[in-house]
C-alpha atoms as a PDB file:
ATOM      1  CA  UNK A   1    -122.995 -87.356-139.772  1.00  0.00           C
ATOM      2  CA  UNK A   2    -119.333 -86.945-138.296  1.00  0.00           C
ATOM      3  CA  UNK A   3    -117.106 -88.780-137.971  1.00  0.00           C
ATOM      4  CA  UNK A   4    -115.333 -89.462-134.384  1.00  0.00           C
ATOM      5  CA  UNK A   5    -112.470 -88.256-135.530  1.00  0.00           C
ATOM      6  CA  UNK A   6    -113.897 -84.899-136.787  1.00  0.00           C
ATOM      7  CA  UNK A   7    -115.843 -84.696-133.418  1.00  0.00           C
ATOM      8  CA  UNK A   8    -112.535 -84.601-131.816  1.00  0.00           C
ATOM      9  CA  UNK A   9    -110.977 -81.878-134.046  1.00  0.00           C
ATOM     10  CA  UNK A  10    -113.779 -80.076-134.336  1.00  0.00           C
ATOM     11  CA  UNK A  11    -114.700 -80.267-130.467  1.00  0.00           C
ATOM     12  CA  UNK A  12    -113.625 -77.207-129.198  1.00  0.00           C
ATOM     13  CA  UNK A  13    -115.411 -75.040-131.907  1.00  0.00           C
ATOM     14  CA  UNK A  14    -118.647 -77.158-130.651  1.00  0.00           C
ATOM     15  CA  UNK A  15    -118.913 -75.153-127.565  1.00  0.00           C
ATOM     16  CA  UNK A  16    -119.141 -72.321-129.841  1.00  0.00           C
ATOM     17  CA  UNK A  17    -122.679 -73.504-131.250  1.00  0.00           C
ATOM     18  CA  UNK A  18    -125.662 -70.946-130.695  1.00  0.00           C
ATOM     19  CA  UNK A  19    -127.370 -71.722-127.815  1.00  0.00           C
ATOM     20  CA  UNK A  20    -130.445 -72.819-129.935  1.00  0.00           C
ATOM     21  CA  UNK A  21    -128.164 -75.335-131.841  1.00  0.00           C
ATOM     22  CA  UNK A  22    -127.446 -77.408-128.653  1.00  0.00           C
ATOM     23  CA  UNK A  23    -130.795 -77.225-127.286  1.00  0.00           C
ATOM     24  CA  UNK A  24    -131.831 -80.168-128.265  1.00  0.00           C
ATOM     25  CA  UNK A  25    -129.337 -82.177-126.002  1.00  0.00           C
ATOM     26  CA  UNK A  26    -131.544 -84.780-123.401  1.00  0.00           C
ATOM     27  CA  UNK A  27    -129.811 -84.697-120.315  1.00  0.00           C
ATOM     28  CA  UNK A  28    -128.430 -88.518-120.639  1.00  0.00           C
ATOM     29  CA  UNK A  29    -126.522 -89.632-123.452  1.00  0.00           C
ATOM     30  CA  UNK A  30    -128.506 -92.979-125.447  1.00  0.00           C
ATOM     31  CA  UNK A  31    -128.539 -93.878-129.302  1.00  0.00           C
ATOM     32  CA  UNK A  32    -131.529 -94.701-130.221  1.00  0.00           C
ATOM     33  CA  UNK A  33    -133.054 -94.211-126.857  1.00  0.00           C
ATOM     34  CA  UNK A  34    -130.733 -96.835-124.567  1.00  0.00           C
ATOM     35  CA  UNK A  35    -128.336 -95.848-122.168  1.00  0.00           C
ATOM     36  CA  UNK A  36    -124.522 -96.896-122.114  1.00  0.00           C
ATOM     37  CA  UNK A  37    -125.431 -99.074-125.636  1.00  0.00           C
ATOM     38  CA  UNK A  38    -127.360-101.516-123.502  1.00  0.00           C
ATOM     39  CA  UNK A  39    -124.066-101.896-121.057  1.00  0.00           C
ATOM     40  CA  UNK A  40    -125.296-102.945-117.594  1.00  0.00           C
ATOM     41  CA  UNK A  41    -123.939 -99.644-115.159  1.00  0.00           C
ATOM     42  CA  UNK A  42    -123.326-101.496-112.473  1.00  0.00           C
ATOM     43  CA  UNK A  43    -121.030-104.167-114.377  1.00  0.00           C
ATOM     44  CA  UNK A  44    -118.624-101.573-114.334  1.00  0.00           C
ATOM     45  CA  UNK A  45    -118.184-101.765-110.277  1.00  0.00           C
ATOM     46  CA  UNK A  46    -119.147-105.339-109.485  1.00  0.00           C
ATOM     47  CA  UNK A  47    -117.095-106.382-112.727  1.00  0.00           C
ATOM     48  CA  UNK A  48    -114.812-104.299-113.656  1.00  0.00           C
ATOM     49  CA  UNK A  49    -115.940-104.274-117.249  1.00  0.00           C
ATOM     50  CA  UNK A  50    -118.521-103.468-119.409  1.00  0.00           C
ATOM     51  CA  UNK A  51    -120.955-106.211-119.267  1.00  0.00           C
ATOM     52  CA  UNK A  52    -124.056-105.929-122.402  1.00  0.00           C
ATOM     53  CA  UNK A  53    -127.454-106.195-120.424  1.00  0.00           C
ATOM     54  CA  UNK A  54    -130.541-108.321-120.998  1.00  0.00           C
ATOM     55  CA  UNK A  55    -132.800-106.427-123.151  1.00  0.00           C
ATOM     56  CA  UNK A  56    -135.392-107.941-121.303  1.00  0.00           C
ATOM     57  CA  UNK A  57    -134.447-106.847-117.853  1.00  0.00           C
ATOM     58  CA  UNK A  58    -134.893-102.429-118.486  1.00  0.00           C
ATOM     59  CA  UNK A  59    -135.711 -99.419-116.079  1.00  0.00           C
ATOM     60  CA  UNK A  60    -136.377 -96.363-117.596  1.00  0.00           C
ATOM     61  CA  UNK A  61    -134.312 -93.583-115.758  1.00  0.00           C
ATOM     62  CA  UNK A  62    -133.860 -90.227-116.845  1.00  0.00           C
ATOM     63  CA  UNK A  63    -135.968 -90.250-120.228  1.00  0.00           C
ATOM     64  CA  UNK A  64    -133.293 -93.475-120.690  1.00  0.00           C
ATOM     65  CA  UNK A  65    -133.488 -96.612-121.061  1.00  0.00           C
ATOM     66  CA  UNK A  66    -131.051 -98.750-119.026  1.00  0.00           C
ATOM     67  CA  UNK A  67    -130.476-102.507-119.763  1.00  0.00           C
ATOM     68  CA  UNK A  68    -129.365-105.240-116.632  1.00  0.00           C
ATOM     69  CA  UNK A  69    -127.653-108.535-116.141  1.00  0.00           C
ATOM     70  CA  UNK A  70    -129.854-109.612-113.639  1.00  0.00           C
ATOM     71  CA  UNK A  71    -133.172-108.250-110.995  1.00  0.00           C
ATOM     72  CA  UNK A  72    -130.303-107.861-108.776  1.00  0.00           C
ATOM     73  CA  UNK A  73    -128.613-105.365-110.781  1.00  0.00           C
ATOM     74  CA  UNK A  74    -131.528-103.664-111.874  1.00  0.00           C
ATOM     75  CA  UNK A  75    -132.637-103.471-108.236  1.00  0.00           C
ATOM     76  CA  UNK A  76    -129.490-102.259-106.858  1.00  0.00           C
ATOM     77  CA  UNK A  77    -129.266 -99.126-110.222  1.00  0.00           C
ATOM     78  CA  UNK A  78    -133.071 -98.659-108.894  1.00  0.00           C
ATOM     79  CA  UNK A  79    -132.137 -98.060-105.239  1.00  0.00           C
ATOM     80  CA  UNK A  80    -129.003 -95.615-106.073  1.00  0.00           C
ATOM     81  CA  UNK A  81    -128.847 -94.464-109.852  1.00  0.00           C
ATOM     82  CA  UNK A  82    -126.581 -91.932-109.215  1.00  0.00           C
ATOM     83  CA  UNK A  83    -124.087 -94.496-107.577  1.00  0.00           C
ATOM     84  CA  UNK A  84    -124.127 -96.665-110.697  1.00  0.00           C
ATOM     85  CA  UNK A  85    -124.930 -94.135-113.558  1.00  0.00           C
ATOM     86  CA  UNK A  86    -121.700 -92.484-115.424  1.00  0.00           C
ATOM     87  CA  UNK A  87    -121.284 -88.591-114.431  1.00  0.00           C
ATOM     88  CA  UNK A  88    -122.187 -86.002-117.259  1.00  0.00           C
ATOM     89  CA  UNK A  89    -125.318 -88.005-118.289  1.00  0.00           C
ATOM     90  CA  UNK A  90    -123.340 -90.546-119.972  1.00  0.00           C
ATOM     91  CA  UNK A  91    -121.936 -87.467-122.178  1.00  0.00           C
ATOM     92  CA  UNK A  92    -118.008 -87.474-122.706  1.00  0.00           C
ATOM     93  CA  UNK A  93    -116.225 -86.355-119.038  1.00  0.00           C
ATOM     94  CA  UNK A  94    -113.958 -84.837-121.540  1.00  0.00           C
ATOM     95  CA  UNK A  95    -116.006 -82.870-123.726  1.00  0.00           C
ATOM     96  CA  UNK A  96    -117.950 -81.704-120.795  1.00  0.00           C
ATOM     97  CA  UNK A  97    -114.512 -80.278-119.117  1.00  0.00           C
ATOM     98  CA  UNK A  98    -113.920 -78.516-122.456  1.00  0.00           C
ATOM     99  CA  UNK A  99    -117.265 -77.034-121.916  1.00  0.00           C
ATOM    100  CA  UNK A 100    -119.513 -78.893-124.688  1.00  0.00           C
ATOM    101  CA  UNK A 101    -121.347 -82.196-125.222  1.00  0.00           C
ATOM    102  CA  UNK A 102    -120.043 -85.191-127.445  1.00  0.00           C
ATOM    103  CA  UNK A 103    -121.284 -88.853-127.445  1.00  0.00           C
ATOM    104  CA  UNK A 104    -119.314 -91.882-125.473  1.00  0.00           C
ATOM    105  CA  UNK A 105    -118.643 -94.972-126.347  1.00  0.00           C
ATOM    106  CA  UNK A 106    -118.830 -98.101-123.322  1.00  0.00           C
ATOM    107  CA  UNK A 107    -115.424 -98.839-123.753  1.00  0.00           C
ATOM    108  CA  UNK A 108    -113.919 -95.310-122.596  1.00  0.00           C
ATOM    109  CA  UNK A 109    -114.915 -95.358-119.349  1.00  0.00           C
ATOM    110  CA  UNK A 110    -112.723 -94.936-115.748  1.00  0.00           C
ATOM    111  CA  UNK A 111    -113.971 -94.919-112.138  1.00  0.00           C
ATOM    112  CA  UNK A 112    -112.726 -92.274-110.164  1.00  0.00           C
ATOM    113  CA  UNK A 113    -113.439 -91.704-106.642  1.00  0.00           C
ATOM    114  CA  UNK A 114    -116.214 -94.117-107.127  1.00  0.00           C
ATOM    115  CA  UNK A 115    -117.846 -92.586-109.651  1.00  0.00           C
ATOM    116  CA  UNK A 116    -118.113 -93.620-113.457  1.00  0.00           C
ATOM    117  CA  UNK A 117    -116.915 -91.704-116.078  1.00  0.00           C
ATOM    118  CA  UNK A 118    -117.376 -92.007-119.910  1.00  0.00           C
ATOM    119  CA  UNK A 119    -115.417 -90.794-122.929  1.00  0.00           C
ATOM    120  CA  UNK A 120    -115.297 -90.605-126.742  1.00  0.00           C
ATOM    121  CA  UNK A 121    -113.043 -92.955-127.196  1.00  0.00           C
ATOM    122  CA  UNK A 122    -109.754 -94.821-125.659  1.00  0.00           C
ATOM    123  CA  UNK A 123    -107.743 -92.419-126.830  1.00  0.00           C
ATOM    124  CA  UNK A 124    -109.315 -89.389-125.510  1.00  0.00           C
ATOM    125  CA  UNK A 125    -110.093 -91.305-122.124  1.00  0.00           C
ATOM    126  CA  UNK A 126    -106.165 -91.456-121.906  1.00  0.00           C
ATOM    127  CA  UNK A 127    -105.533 -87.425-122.650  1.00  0.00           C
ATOM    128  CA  UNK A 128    -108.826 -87.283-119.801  1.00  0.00           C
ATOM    129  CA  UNK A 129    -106.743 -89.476-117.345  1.00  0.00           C
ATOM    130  CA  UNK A 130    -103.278 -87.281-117.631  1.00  0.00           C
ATOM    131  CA  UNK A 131    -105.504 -84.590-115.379  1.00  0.00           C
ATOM    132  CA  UNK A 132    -108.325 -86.866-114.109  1.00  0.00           C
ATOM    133  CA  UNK A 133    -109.589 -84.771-110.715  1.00  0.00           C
ATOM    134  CA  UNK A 134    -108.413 -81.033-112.517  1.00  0.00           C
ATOM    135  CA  UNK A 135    -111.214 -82.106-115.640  1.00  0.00           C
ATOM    136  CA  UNK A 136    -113.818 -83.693-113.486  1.00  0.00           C
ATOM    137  CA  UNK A 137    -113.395 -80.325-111.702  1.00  0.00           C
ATOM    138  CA  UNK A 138    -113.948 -78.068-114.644  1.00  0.00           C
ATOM    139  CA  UNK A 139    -117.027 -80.698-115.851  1.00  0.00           C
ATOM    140  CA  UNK A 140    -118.499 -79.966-112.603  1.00  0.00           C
ATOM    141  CA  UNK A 141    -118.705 -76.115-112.813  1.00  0.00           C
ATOM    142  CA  UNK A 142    -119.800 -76.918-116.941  1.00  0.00           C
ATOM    143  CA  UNK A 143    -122.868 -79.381-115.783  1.00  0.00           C
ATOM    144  CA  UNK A 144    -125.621 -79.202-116.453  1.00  0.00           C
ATOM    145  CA  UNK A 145    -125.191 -76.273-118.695  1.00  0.00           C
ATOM    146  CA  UNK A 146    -123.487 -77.837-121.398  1.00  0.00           C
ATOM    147  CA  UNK A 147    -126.746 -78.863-122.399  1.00  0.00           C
ATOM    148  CA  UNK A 148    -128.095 -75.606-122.673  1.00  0.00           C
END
């Protein structure tokens, strides 16, 4: 398994994987199976933090399992998913921009424009943030077929 460093080094030659090699990506980022780690999406807007949900209070969204604080929160993800869930799938904004697919951790993350974004790791969220709106750009003309 790689490391996170060697991720990062080795991220651009990634995108350079046969087709058949990334095929297996699911369209939202989750270790073994959960969304975010088991952070609660919406903590990130009505807390400005990651906040770990209940494991007892779950939708299933996107062949994903997402975790809650509360009913509320789990109502209000239910009624707009795409407000609350992080761009890319979860996937790192960055590596998406570069034109591949790498995992995120719950830490990285940034709102922008009211939308959630994830990354690798605090230091590639910072090298993200230097050209927030010119990478969400080029992640937007890479998405969805990054996961190809």
């Amino acid at each position: 398994m790689l490391t996170r460093r060697a991720l990062i080094a080795a991220g651009p030659a990634l995108a350079f994987l046969p087709a058949a090699a990334r095929a297996q990506t699911p369209p939202v980022y989750a270790e073994e199976g959960v969304a975010i780690g088991g952070i609660d999406p919406t903590s990130y807007f009505t807390e400005g933090r990651p906040v770990p949900g209940d494991p007892a209070i779950t939708l299933d969204w996107r062949g994903a399992t997402w975790r809650f604080t509360s009913a509320e929160a789990r109502a209000a993800f239910e009624r707009a998913p795409r407000r609350y869930a992080p761009q890319f799938g979860g996937w790192c904004a960055w590596a998406v921009a570069e034109g591949y697919t790498a995992p995120s951790v719950p830490e990285a993350w940034a709102i922008v424009d009211g939308r959630l974004y994830l990354n690798f790791s605090n230091r590639v969220r910072r090298l993200w943030r230097h050209d927030a709106s010119g990478n969400i750009a080029r992640a937007q003309a890479n998405w969805p077929a990054v996961l190809e």
